[in-house]
PDB file of N, CA and C in Angstrom:
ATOM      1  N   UNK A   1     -58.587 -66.684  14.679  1.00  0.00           N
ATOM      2  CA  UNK A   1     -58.932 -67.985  14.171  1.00  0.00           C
ATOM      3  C   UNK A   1     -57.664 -68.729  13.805  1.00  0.00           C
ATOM      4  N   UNK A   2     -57.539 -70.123  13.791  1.00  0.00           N
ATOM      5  CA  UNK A   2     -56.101 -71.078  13.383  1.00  0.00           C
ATOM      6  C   UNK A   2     -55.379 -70.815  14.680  1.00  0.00           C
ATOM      7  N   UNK A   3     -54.471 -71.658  14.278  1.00  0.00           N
ATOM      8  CA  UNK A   3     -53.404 -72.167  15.279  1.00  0.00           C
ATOM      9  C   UNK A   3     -51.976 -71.592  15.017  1.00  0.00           C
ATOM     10  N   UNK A   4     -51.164 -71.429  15.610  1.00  0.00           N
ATOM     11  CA  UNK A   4     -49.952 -70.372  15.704  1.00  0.00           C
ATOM     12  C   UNK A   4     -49.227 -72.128  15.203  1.00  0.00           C
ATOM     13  N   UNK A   5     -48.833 -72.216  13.761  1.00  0.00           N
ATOM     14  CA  UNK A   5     -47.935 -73.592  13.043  1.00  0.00           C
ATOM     15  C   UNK A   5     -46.208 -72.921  12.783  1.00  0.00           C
ATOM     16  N   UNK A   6     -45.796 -73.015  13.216  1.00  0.00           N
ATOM     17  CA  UNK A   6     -44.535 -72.423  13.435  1.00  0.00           C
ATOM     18  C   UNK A   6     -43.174 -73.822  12.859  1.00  0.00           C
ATOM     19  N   UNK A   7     -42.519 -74.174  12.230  1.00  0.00           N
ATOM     20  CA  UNK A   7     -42.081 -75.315  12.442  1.00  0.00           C
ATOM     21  C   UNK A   7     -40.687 -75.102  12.042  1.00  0.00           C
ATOM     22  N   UNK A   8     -39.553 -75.428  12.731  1.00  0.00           N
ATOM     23  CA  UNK A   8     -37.818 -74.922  12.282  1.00  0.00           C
ATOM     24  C   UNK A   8     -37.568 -75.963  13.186  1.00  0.00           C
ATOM     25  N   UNK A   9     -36.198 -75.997  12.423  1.00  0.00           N
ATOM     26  CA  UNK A   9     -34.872 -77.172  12.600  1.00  0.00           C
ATOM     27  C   UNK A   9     -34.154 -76.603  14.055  1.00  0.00           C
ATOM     28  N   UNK A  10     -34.236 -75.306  14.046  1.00  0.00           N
ATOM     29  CA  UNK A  10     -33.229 -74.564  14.770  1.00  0.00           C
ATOM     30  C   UNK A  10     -33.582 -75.006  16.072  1.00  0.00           C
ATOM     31  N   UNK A  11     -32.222 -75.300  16.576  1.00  0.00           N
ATOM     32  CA  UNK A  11     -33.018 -76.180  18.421  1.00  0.00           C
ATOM     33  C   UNK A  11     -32.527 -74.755  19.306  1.00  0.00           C
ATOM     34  N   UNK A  12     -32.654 -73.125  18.989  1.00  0.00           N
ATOM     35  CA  UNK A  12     -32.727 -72.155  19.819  1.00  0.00           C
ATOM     36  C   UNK A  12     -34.200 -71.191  19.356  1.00  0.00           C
ATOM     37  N   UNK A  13     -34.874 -71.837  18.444  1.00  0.00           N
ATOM     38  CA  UNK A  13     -36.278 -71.466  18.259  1.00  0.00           C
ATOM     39  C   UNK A  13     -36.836 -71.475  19.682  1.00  0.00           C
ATOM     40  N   UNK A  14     -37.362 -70.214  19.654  1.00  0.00           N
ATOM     41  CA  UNK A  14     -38.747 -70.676  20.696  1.00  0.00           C
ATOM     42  C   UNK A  14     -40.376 -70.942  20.677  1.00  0.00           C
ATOM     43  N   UNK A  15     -41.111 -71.797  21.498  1.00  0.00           N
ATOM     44  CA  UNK A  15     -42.641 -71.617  20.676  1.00  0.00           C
ATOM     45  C   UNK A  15     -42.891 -69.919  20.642  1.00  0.00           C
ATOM     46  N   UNK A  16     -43.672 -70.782  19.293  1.00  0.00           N
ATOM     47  CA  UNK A  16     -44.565 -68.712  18.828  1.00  0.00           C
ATOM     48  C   UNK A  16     -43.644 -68.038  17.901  1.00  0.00           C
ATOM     49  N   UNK A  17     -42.112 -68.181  17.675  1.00  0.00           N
ATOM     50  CA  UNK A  17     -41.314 -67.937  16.758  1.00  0.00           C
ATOM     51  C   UNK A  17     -41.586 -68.133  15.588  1.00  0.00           C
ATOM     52  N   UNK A  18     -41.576 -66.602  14.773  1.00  0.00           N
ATOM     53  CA  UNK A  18     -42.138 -66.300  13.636  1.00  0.00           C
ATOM     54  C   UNK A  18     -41.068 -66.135  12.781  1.00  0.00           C
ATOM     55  N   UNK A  19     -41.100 -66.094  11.439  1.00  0.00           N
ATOM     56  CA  UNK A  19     -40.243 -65.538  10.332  1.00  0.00           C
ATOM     57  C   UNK A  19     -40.577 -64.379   9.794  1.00  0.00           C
ATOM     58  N   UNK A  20     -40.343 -63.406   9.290  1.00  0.00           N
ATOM     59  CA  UNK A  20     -40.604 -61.939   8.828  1.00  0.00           C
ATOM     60  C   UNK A  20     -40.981 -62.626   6.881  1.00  0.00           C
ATOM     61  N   UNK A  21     -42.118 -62.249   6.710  1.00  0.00           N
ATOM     62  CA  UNK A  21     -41.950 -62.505   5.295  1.00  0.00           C
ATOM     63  C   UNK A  21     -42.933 -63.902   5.344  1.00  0.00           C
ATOM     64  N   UNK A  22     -43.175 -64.775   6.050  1.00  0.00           N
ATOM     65  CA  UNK A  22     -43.749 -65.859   5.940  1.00  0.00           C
ATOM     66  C   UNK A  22     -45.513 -65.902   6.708  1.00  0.00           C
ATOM     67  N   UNK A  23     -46.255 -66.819   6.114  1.00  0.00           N
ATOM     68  CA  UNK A  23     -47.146 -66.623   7.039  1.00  0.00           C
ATOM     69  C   UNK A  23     -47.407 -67.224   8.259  1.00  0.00           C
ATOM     70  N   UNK A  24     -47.974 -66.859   9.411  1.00  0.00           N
ATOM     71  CA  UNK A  24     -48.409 -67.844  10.747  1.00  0.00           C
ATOM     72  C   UNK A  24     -49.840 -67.603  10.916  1.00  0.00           C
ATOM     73  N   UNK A  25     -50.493 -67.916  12.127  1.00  0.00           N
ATOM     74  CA  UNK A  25     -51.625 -67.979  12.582  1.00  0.00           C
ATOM     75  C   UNK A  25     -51.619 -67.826  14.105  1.00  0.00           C
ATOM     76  N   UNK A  26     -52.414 -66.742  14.747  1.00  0.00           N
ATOM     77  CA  UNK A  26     -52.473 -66.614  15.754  1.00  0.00           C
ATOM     78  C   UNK A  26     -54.108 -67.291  16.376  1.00  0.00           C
ATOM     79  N   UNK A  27     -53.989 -67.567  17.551  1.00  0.00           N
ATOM     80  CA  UNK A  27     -55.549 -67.766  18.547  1.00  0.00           C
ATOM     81  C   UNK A  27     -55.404 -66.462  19.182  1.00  0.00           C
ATOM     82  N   UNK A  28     -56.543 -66.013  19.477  1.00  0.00           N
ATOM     83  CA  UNK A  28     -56.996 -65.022  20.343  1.00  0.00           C
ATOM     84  C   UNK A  28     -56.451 -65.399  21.404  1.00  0.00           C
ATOM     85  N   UNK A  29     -55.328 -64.367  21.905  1.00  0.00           N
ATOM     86  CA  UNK A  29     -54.719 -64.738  23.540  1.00  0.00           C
ATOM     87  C   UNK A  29     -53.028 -65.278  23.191  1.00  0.00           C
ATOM     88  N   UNK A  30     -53.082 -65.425  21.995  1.00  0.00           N
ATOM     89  CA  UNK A  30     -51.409 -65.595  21.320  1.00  0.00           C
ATOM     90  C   UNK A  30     -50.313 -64.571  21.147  1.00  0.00           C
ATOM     91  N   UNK A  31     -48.777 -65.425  21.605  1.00  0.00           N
ATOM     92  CA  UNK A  31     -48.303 -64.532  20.581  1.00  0.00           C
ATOM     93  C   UNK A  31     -47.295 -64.817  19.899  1.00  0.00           C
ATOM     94  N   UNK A  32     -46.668 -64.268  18.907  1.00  0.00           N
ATOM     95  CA  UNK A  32     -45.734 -64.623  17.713  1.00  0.00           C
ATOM     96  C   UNK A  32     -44.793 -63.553  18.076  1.00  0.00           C
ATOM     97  N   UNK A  33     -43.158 -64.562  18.048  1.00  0.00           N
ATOM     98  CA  UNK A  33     -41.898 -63.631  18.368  1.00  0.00           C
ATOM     99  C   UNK A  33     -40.931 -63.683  16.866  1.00  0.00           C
ATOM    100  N   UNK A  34     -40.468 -62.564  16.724  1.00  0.00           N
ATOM    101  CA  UNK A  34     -39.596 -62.450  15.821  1.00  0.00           C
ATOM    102  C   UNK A  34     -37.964 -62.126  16.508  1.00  0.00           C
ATOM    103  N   UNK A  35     -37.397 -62.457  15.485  1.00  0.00           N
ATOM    104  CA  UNK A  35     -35.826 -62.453  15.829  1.00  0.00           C
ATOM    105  C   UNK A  35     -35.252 -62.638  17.248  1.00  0.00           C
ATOM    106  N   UNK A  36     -35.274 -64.025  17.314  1.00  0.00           N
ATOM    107  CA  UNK A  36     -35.289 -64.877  18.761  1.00  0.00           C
ATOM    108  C   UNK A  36     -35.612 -63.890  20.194  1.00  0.00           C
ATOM    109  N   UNK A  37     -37.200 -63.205  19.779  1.00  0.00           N
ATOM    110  CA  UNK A  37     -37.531 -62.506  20.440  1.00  0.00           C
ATOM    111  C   UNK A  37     -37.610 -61.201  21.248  1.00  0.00           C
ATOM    112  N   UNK A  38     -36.535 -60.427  19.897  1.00  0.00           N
ATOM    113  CA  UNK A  38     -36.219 -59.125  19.483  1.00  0.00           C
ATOM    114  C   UNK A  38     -37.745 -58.528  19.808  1.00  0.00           C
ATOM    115  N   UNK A  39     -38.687 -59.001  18.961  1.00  0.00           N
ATOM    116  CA  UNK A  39     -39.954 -58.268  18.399  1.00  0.00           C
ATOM    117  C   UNK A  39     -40.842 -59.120  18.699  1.00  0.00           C
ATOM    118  N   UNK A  40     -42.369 -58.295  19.593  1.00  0.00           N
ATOM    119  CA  UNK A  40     -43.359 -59.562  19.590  1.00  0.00           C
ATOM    120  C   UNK A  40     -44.926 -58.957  19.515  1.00  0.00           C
ATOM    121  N   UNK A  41     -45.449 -59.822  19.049  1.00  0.00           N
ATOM    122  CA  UNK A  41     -47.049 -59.331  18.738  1.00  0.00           C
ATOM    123  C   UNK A  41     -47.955 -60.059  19.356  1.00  0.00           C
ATOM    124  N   UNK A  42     -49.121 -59.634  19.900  1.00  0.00           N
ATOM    125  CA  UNK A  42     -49.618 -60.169  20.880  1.00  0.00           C
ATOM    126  C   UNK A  42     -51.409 -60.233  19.971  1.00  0.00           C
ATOM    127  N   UNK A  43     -51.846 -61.133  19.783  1.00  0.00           N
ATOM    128  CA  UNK A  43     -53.329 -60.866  19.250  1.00  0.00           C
ATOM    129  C   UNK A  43     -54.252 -60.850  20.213  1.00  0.00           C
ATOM    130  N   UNK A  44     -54.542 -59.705  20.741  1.00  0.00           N
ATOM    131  CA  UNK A  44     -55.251 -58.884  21.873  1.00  0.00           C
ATOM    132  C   UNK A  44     -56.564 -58.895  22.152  1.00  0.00           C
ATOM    133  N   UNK A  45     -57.484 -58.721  20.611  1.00  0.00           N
ATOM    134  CA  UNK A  45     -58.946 -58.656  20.687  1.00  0.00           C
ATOM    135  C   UNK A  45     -59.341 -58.653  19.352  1.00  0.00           C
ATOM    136  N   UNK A  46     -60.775 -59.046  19.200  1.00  0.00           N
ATOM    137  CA  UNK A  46     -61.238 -59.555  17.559  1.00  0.00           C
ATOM    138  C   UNK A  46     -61.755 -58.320  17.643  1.00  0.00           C
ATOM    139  N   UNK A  47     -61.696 -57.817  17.027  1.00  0.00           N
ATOM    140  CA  UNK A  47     -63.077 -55.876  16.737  1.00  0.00           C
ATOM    141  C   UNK A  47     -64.176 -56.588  15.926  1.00  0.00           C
ATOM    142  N   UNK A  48     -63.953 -57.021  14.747  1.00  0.00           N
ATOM    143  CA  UNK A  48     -65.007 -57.467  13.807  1.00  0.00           C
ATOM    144  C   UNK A  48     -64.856 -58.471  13.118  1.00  0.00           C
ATOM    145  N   UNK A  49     -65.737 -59.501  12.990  1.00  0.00           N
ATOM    146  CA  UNK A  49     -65.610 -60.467  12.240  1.00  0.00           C
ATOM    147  C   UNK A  49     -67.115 -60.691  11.100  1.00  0.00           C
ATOM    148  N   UNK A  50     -67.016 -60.542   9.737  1.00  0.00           N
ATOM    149  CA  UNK A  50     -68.070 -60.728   8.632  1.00  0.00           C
ATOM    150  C   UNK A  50     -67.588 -60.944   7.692  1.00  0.00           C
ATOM    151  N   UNK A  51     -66.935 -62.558   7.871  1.00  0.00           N
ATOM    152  CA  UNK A  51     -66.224 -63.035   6.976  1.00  0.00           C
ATOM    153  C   UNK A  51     -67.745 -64.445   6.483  1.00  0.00           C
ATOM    154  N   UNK A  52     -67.201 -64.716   5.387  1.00  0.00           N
ATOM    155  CA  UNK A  52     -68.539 -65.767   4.834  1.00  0.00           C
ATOM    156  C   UNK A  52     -68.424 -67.135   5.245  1.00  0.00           C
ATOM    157  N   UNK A  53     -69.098 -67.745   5.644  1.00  0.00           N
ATOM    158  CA  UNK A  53     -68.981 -68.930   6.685  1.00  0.00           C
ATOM    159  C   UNK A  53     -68.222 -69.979   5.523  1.00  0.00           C
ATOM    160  N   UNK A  54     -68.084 -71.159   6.006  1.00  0.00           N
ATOM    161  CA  UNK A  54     -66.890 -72.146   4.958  1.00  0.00           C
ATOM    162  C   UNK A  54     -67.843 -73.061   4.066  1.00  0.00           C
ATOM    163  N   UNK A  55     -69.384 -72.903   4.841  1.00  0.00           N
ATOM    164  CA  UNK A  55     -70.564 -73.948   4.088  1.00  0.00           C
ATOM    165  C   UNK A  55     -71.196 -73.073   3.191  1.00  0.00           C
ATOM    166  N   UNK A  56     -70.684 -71.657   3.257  1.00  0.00           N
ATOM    167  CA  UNK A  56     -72.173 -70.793   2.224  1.00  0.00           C
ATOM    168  C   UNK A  56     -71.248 -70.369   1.084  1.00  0.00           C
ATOM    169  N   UNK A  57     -71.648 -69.883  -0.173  1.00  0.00           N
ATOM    170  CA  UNK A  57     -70.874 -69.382  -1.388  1.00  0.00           C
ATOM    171  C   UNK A  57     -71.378 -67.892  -1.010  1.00  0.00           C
ATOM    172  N   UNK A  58     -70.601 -66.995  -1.113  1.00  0.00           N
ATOM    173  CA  UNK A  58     -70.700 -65.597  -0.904  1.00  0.00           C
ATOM    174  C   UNK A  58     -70.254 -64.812  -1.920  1.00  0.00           C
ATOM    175  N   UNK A  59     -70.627 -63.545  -2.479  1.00  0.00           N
ATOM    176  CA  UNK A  59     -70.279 -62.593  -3.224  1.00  0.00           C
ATOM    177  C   UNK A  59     -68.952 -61.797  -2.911  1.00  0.00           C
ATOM    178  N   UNK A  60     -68.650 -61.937  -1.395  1.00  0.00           N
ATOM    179  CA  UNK A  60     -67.417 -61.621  -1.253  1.00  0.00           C
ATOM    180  C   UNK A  60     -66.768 -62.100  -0.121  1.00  0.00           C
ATOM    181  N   UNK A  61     -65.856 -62.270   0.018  1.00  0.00           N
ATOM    182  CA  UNK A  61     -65.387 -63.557   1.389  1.00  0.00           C
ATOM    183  C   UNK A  61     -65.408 -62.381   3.009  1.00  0.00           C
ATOM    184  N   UNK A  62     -65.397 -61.191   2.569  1.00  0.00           N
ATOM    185  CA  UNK A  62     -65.738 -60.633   4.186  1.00  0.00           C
ATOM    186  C   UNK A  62     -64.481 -60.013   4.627  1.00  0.00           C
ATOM    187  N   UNK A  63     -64.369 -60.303   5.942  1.00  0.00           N
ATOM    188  CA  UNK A  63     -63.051 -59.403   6.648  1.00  0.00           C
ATOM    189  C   UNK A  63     -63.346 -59.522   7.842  1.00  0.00           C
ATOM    190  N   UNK A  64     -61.809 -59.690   8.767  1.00  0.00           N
ATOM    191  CA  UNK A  64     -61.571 -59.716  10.054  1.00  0.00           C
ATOM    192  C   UNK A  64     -61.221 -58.660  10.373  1.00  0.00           C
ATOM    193  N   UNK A  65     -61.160 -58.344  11.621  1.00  0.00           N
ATOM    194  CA  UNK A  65     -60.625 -56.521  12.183  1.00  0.00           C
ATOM    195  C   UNK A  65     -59.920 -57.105  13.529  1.00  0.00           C
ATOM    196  N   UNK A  66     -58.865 -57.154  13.915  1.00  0.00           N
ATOM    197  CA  UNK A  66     -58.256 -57.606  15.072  1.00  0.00           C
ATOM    198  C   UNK A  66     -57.476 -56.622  15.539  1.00  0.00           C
ATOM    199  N   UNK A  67     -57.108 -56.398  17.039  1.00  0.00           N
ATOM    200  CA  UNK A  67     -56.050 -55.677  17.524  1.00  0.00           C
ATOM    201  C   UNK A  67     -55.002 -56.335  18.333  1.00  0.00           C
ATOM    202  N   UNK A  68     -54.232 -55.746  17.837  1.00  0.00           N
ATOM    203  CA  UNK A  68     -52.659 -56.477  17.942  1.00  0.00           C
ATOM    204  C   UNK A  68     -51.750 -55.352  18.491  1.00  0.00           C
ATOM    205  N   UNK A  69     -50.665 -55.792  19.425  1.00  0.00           N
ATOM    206  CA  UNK A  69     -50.122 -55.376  20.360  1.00  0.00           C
ATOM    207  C   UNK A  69     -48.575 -55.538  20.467  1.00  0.00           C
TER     208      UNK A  69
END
């Protein structure tokens, strides 16, 4: 779920370039590179999703299960 928001000054960034320590957002079929593409993670497949929808009040907000690559 969300969009991979990535945003730096640095004009040797590449898209999908991540920071270690910060947060991003992947789409299913994304991926996020670390250390100008030293390291990369690929968000592969959703396993489970029973997270509480954004219109209902829930007792507990749920959980995603994703596999990453």
């Amino acid at each position: 779920m969300a969009v991979l928001a990535i945003y730096s000054c640095d004009k040797e960034s590449m898209p999908g370039q991540a920071t270690p320590g910060q947060a991003f957002e992947l789409e299913l079929g994304e991926s996020a590179f670390f250390n100008k593409g030293d390291f990369k993670i690929f968000f592969s497949q959703m396993l489970g999703d029973n997270r509480c929808p954004t219109s209902v009040e829930c007792m507990r907000a749920g959980e995603a299960k994703v596999k990453v690559l």
